[in-house]
Protein backbone atom coordinates (compact mmCIF):
# COMPACT_ATOMS: atom_id res chain seq x y z
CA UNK A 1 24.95 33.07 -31.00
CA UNK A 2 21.74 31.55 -30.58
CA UNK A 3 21.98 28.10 -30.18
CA UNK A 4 23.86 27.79 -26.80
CA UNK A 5 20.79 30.52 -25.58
CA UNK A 6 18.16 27.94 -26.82
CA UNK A 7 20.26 25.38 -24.89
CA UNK A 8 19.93 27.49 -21.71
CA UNK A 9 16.39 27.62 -21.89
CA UNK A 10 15.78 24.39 -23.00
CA UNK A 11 17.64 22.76 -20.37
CA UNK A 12 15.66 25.08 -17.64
CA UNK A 13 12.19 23.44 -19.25
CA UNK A 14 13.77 19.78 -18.77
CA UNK A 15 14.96 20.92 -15.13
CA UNK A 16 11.67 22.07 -14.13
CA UNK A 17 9.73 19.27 -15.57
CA UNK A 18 11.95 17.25 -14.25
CA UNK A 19 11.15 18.75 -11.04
CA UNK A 20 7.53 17.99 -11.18
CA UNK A 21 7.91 14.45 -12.24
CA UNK A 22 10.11 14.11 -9.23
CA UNK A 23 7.51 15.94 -7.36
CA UNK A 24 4.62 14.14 -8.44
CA UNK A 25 6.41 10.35 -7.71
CA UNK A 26 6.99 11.45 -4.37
CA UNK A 27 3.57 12.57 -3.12
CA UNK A 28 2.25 8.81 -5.52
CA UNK A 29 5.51 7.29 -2.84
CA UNK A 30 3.92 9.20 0.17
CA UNK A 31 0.51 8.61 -0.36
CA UNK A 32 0.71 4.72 -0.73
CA UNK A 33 3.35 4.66 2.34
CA UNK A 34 0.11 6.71 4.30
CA UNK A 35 -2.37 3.98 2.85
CA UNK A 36 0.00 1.09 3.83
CA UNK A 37 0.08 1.88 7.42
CA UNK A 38 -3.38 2.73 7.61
CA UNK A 39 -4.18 -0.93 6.52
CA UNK A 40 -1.64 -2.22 8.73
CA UNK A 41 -2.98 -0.81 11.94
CA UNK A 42 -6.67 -1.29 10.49
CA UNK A 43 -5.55 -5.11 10.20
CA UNK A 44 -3.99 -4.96 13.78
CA UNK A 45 -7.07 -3.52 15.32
CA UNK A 46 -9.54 -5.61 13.45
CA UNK A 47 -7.96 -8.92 14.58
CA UNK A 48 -7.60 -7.67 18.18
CA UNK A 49 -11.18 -6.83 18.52
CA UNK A 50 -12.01 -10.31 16.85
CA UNK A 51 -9.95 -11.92 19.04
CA UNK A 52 -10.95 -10.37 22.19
CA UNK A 53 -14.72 -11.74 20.88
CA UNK A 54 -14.38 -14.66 20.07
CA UNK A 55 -11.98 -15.18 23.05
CA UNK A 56 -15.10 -14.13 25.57
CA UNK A 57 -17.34 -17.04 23.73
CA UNK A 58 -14.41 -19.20 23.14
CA UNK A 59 -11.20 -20.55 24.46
CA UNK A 60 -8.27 -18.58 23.46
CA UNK A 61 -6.74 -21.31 21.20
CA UNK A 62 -10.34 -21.53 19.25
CA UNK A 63 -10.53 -17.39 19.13
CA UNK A 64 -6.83 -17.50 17.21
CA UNK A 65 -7.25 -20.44 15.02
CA UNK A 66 -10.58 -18.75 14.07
CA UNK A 67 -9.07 -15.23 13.37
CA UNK A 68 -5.87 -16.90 11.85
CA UNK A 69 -8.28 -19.25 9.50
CA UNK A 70 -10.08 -15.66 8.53
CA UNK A 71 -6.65 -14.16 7.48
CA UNK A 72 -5.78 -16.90 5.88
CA UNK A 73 -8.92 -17.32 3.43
CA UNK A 74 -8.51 -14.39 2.89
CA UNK A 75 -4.59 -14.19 1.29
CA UNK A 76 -5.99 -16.77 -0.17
CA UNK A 77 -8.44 -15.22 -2.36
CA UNK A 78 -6.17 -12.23 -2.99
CA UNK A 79 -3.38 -14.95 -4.30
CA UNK A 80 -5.81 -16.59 -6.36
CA UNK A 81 -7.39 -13.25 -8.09
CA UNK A 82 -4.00 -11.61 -9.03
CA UNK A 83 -3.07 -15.66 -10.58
CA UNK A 84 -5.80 -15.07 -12.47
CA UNK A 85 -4.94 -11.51 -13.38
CA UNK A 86 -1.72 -12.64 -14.72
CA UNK A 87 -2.55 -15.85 -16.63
């Protein structure tokens, strides 16, 4: 008689936990997606405005191989940080 009411109620704890975990992985999911796209425009705005100067002291092929060599160093060091991470 009591064993399918423990059942009930322990399937209600595993439900509502379940709930939160669910919960919690979408606000982690959310809260990256927000951080993503504020380092995407971030990166957008920060090599127009680089461009832009270096375009008003430069010609525009030296402005983008200067802002392109920037990005580039730095991928760079991010690919040679997380080799060493791993190794």
């Amino acid at each position: 008689m009591i064993g399918p009411v423990l059942r009930v109620a322990a399937n209600s704890v595993a439900a509502r936990s379940l709930r939160a975990a669910a919960d919690s992985a979408l606000n982690n999911a959310l809260l990256t997606l927000g951080a993503a796209l504020a380092v995407a425009v971030g990166v957008t705005f920060l090599s127009f405005s680089a461009y832009a100067f270096l375009e008003s002291r430069l010609d525009p092929a030296g402005a983008s191989a200067i802002v392109g060599l920037f990005w580039a160093m730095l991928g760079g060091s991010y690919f040679v940080a997380t080799r060493r991470r791993r190794t």
